[in-house]
Protein backbone atom coordinates (compact mmCIF):
# COMPACT_ATOMS: atom_id res chain seq x y z
CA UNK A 1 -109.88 -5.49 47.82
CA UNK A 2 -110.20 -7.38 51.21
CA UNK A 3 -106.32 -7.68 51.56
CA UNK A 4 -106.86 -7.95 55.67
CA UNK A 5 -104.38 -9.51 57.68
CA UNK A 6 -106.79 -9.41 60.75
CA UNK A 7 -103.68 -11.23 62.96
CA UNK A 8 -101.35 -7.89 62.47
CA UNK A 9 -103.91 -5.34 61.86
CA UNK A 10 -102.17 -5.02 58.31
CA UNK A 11 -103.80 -3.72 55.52
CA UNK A 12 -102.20 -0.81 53.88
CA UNK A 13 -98.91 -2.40 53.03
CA UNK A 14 -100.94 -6.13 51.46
CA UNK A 15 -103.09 -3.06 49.37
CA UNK A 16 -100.25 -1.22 48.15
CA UNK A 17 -97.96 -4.21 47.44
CA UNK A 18 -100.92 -5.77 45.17
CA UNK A 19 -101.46 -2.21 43.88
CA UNK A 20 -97.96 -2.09 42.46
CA UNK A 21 -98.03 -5.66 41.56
CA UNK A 22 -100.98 -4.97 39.38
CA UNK A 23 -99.17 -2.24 37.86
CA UNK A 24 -95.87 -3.93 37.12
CA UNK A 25 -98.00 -6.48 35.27
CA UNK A 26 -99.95 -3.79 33.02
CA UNK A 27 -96.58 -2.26 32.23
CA UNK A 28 -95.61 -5.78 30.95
CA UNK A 29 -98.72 -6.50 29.42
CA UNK A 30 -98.34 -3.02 27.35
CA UNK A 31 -94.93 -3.37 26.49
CA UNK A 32 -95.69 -6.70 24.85
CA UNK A 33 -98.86 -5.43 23.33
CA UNK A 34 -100.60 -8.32 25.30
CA UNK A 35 -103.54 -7.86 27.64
CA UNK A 36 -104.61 -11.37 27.31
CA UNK A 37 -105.54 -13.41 30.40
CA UNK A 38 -102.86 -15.58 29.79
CA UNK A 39 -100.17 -12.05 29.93
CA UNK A 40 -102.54 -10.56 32.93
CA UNK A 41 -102.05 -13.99 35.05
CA UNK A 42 -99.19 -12.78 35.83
CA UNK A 43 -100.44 -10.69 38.46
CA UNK A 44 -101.51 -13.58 40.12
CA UNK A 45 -98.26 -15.35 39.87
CA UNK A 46 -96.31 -12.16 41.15
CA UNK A 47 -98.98 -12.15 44.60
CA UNK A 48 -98.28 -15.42 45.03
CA UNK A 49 -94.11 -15.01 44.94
CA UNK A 50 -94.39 -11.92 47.19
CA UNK A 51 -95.56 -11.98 51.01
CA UNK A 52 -98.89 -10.87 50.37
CA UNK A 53 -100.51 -14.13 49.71
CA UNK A 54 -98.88 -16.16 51.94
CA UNK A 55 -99.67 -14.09 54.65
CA UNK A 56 -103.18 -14.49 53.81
CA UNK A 57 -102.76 -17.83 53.45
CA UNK A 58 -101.06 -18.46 56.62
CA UNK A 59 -103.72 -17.55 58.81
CA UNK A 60 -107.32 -17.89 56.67
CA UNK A 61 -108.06 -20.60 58.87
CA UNK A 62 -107.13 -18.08 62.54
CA UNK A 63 -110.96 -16.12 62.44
CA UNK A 64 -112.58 -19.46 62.34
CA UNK A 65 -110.60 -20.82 65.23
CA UNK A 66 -110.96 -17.79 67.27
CA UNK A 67 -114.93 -17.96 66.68
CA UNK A 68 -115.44 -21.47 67.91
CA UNK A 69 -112.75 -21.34 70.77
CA UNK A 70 -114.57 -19.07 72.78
CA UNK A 71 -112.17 -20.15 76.10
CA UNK A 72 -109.40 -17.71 74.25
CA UNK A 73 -111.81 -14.93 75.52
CA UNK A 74 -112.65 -16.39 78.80
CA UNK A 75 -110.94 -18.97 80.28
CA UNK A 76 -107.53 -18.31 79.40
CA UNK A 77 -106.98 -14.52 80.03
CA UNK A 78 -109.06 -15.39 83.24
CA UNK A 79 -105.93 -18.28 84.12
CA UNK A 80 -103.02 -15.77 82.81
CA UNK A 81 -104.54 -13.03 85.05
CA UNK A 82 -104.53 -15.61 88.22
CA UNK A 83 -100.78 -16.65 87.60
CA UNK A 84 -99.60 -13.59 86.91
CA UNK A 85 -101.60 -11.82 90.33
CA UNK A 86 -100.21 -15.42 91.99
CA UNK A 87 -96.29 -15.09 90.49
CA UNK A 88 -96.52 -11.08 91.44
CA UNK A 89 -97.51 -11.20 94.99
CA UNK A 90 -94.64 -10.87 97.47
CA UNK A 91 -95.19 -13.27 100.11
CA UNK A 92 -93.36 -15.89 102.24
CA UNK A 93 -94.52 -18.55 99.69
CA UNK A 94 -91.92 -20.26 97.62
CA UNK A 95 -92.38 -20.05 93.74
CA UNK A 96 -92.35 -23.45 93.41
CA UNK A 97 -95.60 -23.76 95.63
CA UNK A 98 -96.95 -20.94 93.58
CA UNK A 99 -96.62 -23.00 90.40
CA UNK A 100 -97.74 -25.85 91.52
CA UNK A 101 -101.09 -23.84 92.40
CA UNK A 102 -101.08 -22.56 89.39
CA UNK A 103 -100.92 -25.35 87.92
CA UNK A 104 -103.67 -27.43 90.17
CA UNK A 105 -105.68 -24.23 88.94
CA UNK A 106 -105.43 -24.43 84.82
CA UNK A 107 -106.20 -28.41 85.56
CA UNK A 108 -109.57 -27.85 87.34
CA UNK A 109 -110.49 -25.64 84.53
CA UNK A 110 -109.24 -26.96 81.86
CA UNK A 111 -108.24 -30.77 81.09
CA UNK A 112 -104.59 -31.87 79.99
CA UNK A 113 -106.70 -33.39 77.37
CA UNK A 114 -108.22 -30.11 76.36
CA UNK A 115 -105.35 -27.97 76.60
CA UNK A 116 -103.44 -30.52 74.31
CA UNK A 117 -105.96 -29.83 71.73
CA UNK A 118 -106.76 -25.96 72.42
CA UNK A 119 -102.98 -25.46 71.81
CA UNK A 120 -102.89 -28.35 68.52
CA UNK A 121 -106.17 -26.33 66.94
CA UNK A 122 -104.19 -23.23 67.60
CA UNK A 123 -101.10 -24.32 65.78
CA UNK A 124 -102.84 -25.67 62.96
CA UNK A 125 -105.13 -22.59 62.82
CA UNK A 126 -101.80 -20.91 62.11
CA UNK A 127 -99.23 -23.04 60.50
């Protein structure tokens, strides 16, 4: 139920690992005779030992981030495009000079300033 790793398109795999987590804890709870919410907390306890929660935890903060940095979208593929047409051409012109207009490019566009903190929100986003 809304096990969505949006980042890797995952799904299937968070599902089915709760789905058997679930079960190993009803087998538990029937063997003891226990279906308290004390014995059933321990499906809770198993998602949180396995990957499934901290995957989800590890990047609840990402669709957030990726709404209100709408430069991800624009701005950025737009500069990745232009050095990678700029780094691809064959010309007389020495890479260095190419990455230095690269470079002069992303700064017009985008501060230092700015791209400090677009890549600091990023990390934190994901961390």
């Amino acid at each position: 139920a809304m096990l969505v790793n949006t980042v890797h398109r995952e799904g299937s795999n968070l599902a089915m690992t709760s789905g058997r987590l679930a079960a190993e804890t009803v087998i538990r709870a029937r063997e003891k005779g226990d279906f308290s919410a004390r014995s059933l907390s321990l499906y809770r306890k198993l998602l949180e030992e396995s990957f499934v929660l901290k995957d989800l935890k590890k990047y609840q903060n990402l669709p957030r981030y990726l709404k209100s940095h709408r430069e991800l979208f624009t701005l950025y593929p737009e500069l990745l495009s232009g050095a990678a047409i700029e780094m691809m051409t064959v010309d007389s012109t020495p890479k260095r000079d190419k990455q230095r207009k690269i470079w002069r490019e992303v700064i017009s566009k985008r501060s230092l300033w700015r791209l400090a903190r677009d890549l600091y929100h990023g990390w934190r986003a994901v961390r």
